[in-house]
Protein backbone atom coordinates (compact mmCIF):
# COMPACT_ATOMS: atom_id res chain seq x y z
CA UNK A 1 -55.18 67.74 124.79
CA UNK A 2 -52.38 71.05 125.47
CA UNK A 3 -50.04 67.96 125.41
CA UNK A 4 -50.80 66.54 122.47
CA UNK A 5 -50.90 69.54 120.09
CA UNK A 6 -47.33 70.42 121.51
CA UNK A 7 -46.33 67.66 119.66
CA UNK A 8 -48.63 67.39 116.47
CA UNK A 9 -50.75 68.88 114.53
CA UNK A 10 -54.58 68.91 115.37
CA UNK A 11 -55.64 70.32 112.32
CA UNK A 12 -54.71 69.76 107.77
CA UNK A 13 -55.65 72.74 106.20
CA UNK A 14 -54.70 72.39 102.37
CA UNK A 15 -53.22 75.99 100.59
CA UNK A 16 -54.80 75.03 97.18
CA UNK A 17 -54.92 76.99 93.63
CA UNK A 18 -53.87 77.32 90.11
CA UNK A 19 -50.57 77.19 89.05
CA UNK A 20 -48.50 79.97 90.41
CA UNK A 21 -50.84 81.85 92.34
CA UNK A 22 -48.48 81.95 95.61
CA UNK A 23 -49.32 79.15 97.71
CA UNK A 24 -46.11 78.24 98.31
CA UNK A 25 -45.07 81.61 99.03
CA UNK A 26 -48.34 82.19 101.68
CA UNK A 27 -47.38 78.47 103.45
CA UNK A 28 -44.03 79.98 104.06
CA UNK A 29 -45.22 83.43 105.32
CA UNK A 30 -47.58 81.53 107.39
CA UNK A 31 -45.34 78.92 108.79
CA UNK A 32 -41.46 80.30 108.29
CA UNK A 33 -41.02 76.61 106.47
CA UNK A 34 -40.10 76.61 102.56
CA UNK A 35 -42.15 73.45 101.22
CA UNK A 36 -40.62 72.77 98.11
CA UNK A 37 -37.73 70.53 99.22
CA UNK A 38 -36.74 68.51 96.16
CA UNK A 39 -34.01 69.52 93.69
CA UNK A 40 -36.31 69.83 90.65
CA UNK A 41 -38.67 71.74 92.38
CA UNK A 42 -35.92 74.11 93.31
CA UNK A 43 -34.96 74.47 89.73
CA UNK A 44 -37.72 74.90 88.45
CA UNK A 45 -39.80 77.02 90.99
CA UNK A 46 -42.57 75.06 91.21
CA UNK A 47 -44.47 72.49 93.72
CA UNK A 48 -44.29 68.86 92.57
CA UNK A 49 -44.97 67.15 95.41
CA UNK A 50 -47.35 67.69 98.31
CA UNK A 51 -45.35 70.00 100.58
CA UNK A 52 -46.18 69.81 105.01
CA UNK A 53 -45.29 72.99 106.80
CA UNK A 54 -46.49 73.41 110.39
CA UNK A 55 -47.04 75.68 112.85
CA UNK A 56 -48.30 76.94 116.08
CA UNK A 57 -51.06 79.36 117.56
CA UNK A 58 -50.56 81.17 120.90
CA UNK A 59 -52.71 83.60 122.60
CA UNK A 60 -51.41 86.61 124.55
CA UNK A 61 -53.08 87.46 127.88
CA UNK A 62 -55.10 90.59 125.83
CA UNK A 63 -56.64 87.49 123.29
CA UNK A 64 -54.12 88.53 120.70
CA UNK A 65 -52.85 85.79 118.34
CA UNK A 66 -49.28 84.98 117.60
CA UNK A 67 -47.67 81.82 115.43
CA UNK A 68 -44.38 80.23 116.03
CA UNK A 69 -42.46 77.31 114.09
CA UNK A 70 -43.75 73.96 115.31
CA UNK A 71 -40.40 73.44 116.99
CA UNK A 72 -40.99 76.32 119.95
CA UNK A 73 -42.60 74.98 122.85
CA UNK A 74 -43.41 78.28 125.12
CA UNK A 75 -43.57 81.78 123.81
CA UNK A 76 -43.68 84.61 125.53
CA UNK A 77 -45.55 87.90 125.45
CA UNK A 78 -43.60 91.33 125.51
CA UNK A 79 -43.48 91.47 129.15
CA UNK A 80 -42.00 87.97 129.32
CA UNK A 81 -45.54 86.07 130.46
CA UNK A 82 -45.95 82.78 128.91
CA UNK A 83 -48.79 82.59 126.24
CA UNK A 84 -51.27 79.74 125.90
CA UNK A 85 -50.61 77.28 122.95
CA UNK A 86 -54.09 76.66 121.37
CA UNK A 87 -53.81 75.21 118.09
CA UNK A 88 -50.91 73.24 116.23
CA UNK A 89 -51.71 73.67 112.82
CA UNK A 90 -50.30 71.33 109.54
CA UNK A 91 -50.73 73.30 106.33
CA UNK A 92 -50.71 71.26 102.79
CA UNK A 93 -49.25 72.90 100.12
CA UNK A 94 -50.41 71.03 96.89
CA UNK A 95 -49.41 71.80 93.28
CA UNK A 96 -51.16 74.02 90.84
CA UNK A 97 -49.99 72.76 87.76
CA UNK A 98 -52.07 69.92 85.86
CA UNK A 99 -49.30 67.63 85.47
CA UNK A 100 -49.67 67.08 89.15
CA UNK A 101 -53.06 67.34 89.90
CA UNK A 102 -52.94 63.40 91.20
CA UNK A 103 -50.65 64.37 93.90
CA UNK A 104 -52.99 67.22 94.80
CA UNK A 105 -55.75 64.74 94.67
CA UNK A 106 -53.57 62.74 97.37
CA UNK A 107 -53.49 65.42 99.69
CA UNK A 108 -57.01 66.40 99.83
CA UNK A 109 -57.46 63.14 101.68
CA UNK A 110 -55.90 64.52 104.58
CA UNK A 111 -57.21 68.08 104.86
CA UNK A 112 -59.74 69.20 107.29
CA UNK A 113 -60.33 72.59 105.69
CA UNK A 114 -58.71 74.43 102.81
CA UNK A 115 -57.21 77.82 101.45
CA UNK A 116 -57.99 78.56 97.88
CA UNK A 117 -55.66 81.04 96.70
CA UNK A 118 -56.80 83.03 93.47
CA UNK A 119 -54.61 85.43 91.86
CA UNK A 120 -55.70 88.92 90.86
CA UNK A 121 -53.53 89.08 87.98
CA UNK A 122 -54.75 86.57 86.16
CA UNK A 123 -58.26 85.70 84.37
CA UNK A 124 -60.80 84.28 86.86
CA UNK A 125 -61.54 81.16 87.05
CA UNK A 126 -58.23 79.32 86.34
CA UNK A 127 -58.54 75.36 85.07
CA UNK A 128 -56.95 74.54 88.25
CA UNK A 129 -58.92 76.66 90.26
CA UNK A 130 -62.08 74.78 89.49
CA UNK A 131 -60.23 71.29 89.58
CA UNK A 132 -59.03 72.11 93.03
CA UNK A 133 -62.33 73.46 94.50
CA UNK A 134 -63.96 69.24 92.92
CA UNK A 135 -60.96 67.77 94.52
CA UNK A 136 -61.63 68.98 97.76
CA UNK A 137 -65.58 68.47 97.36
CA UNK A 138 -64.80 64.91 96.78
CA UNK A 139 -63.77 64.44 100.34
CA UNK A 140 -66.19 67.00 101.92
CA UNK A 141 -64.83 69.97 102.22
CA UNK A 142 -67.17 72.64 101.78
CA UNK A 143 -66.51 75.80 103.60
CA UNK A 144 -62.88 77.03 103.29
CA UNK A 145 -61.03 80.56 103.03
CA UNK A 146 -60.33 82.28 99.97
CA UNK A 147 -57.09 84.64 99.26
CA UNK A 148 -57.27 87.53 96.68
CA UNK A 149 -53.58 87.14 96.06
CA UNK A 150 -51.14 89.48 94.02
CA UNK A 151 -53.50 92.52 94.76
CA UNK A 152 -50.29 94.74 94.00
CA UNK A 153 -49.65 93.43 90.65
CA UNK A 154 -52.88 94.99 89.47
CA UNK A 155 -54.23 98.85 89.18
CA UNK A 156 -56.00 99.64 92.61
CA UNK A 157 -59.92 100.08 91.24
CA UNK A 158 -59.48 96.87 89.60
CA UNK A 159 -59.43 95.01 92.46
CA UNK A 160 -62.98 94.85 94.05
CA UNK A 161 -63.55 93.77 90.04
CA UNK A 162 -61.43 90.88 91.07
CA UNK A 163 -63.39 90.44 94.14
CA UNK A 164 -66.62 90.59 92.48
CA UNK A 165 -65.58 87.63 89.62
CA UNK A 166 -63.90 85.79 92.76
CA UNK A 167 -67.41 85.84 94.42
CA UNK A 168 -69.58 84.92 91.34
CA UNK A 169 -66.92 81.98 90.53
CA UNK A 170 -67.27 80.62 93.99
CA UNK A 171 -71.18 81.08 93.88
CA UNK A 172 -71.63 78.81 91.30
């Protein structure tokens, strides 16, 4: 199995949300890979196509977790010990905007599991938000991990509001 996952993903997990809510900005903190490779996505600053960015989880000798690009093969802990590889993970970054909500479609067929990203400067639920969350219940993906995004763009106290409208939307 180690030698399979050094070589390819084991795992799809799709970054998902409204338009602009910083999925592609989270796939490339998580992975080091931009995802938005075409010219007029460049341009414009948005995600047009379904964007692959991959990565890979070691553990350290004291169970703590590091990533890597899916390029590095060993990587070592701070006193130059080799960690364990344990997961080689594919992310999906999919589209927000409506105009493209077929090609988002198209890459929930792949995904195991899911981020939904919300913003907390913006009214909750977003169209998209809900379209995503029936795309990915279409192919039977029910648990996944939600990200309060933008936190900082809002006052401080209004954020466990945020929370609180994040938690009823998902509820329901």
């Amino acid at each position: 199995y180690s030698e399979i996952i050094q070589q390819q993903a084991s795992i799809n997990i799709g970054i998902i949300g409204h338009v602009a809510h910083g999925k592609s900005t989270l796939t490339k903190s998580l992975t080091g890979t931009k995802t938005q490779k075409f010219t007029s996505e460049q341009e414009r600053n948005i995600t047009i196509h379904i964007g692959y960015a991959n990565t890979k989880i070691f553990v350290d000798n004291n169970g703590n977790l590091h990533t890597a690009k899916s390029n590095v093969k060993n990587l070592k802990d701070f006193n130059g010990n080799d960690m364990k590889l344990i997961k080689h993970v594919s992310f999906v970054d999919c589209p927000g905007h409506e105009a493209f909500m077929s090609n988002m479609i198209s890459g929930s067929a792949i995904m195991d599991s899911c981020v939904l990203v919300i913003a907390s400067n913006d009214s909750i639920p977003q169209p998209q938000t809900y379209e995503h969350l029936q795309a990915v219940e279409s192919v039977d993906i029910s648990e996944f991990l939600v990200i309060q995004n933008k936190m900082d763009l809002i006052k401080e106290e209004d954020n466990e509001l945020k929370c609180n409208q994040i938690k009823k939307f998902i509820k329901g």
